[in-house]
Every structure is written in structure tokens, then in C-alpha cells.
C-alpha atoms as a PDB file:
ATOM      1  CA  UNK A   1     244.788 -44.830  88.233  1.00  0.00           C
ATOM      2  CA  UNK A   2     245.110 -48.081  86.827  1.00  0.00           C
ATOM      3  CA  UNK A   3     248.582 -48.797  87.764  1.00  0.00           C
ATOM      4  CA  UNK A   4     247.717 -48.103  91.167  1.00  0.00           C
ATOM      5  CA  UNK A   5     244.755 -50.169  91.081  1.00  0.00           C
ATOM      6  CA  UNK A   6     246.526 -52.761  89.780  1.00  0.00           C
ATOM      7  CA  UNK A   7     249.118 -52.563  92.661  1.00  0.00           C
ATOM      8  CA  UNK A   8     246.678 -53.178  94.904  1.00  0.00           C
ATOM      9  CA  UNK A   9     244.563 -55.919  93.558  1.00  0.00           C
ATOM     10  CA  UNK A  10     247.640 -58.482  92.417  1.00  0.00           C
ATOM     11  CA  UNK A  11     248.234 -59.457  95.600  1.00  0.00           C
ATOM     12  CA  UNK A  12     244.743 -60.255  96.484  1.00  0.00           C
ATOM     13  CA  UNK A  13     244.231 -62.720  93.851  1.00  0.00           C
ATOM     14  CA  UNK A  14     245.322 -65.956  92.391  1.00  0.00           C
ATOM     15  CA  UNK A  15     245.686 -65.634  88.688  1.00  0.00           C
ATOM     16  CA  UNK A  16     247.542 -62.284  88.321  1.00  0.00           C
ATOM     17  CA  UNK A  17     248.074 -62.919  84.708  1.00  0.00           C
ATOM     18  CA  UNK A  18     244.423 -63.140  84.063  1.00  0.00           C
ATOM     19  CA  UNK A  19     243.626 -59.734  85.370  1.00  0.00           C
ATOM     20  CA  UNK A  20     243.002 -57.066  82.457  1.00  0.00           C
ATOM     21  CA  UNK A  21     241.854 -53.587  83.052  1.00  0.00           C
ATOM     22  CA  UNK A  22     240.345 -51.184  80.682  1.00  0.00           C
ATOM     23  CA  UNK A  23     240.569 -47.525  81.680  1.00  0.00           C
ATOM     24  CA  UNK A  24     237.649 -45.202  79.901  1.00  0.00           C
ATOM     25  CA  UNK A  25     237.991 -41.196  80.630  1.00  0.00           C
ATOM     26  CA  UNK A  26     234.190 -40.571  80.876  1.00  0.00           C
ATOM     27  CA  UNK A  27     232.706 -36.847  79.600  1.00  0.00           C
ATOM     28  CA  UNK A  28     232.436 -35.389  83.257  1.00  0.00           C
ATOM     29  CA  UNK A  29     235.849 -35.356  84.079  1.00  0.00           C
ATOM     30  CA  UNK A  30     236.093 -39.140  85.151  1.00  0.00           C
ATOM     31  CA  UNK A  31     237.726 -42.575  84.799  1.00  0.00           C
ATOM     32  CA  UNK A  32     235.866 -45.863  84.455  1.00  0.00           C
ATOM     33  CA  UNK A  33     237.661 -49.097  85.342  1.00  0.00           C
ATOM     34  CA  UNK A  34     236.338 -52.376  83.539  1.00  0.00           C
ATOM     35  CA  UNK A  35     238.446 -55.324  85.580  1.00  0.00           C
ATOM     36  CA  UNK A  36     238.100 -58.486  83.833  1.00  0.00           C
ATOM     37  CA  UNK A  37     239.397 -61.679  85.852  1.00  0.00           C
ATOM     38  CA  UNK A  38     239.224 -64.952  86.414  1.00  0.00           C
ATOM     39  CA  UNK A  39     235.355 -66.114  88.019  1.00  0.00           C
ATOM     40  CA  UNK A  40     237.390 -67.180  91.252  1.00  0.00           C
ATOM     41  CA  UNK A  41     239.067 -63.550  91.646  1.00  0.00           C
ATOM     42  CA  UNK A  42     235.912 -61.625  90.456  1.00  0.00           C
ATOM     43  CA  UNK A  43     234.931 -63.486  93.821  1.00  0.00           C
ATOM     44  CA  UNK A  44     237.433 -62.384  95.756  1.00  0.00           C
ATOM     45  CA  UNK A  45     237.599 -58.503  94.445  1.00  0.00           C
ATOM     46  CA  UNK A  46     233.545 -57.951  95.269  1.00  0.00           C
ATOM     47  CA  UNK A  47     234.390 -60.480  98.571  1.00  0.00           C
ATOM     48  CA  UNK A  48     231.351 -61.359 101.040  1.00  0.00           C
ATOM     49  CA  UNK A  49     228.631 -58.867 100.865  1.00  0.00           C
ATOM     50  CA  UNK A  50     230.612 -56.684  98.548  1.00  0.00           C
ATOM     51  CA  UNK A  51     232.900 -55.554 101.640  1.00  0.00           C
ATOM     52  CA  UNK A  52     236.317 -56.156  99.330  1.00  0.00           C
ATOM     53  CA  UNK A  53     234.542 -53.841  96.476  1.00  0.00           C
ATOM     54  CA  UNK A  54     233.423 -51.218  98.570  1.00  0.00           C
ATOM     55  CA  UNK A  55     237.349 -51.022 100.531  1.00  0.00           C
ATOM     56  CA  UNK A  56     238.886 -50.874  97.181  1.00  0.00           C
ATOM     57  CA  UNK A  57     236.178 -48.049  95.659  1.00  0.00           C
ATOM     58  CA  UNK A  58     237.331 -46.103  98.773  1.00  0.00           C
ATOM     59  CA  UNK A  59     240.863 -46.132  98.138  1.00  0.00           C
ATOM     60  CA  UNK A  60     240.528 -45.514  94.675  1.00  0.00           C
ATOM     61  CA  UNK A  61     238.195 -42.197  95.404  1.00  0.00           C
ATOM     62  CA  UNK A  62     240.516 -40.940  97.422  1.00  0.00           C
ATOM     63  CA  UNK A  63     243.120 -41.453  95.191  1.00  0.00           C
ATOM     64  CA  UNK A  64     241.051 -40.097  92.225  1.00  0.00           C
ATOM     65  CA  UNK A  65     240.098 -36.788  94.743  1.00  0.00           C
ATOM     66  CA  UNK A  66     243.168 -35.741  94.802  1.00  0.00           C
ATOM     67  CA  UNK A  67     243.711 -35.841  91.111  1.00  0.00           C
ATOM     68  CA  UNK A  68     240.197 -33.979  91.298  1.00  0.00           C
ATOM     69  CA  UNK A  69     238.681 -36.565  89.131  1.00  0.00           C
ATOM     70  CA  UNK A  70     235.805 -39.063  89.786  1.00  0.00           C
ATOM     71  CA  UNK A  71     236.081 -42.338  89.850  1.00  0.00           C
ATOM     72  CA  UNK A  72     234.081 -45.513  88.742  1.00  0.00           C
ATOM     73  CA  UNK A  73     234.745 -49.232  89.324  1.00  0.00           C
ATOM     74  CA  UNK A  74     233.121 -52.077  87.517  1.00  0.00           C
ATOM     75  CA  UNK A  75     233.687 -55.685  87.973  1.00  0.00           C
ATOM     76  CA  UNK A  76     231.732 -57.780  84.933  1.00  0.00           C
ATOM     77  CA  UNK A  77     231.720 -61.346  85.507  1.00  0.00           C
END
């Protein structure tokens, strides 16, 4: 999961470098992922009115169906 996350964030931001991700395997059979990233790209990943976040939770969920796990996104800034 966080390969292919990271895949398809890097070319949406400016400061690649910057970007870390933590993956967590949560109790119920799940995967948390804690992006940390420059202010300006935290910006750009939730985008206006959170439409960015919400494209990139879908693509990751249906990703993470098929693998029959759940999946959870958060973006700290």
C-alpha cells in the first residue's frame, strides 16, 4: 500500500524528497497511512475543499478491497 500510494502522490507535489510515510497495520485487519510533507504539499494532497483527499482515499480503498483490508489515510500538518 504504501508504495503504491507513494506512486501516486510524487507527481502531484513539489518536494518529493520531503514526503515520508508511516504505514501502521491497525488490530481490525487494516493499514493506517501517516503522510508527512512539506506545508505547501499537505496543501495540495487535501486540495480545495478536500476534493484531492477524498480522490486519493478512493483509490486507495479500492486498492486496499481487493487485498480485503481497510484502509485509513491521515495527513498531519
Amino acid at each position: 500500500m504504501k508504495e503504491y500510494f507513494s506512486n501516486l502522490v510524487k507527481p502531484m507535489i513539489d518536494y518529493p524528497d520531503e514526503l515520508k510515510i508511516e504505514e501502521i497495520y491497525t488490530s481490525t485487519n487494516g493499514i493506517l497511512l501517516k503522510v508527512f510533507a512539506n506545508k505547501k504539499d499537505i496543501g495540495k494532497l487535501i486540495g480545495k475543499e478536500g476534493h484531492n483527499a477524498k480522490a486519493i482515499r478512493t483509490l486507495c480503498n479500492a486498492v486496499a478491497a481487493k487485498k480485503r483490508i481497510k484502509f485509513l489515510l491521515e495527513l498531519p500538518y
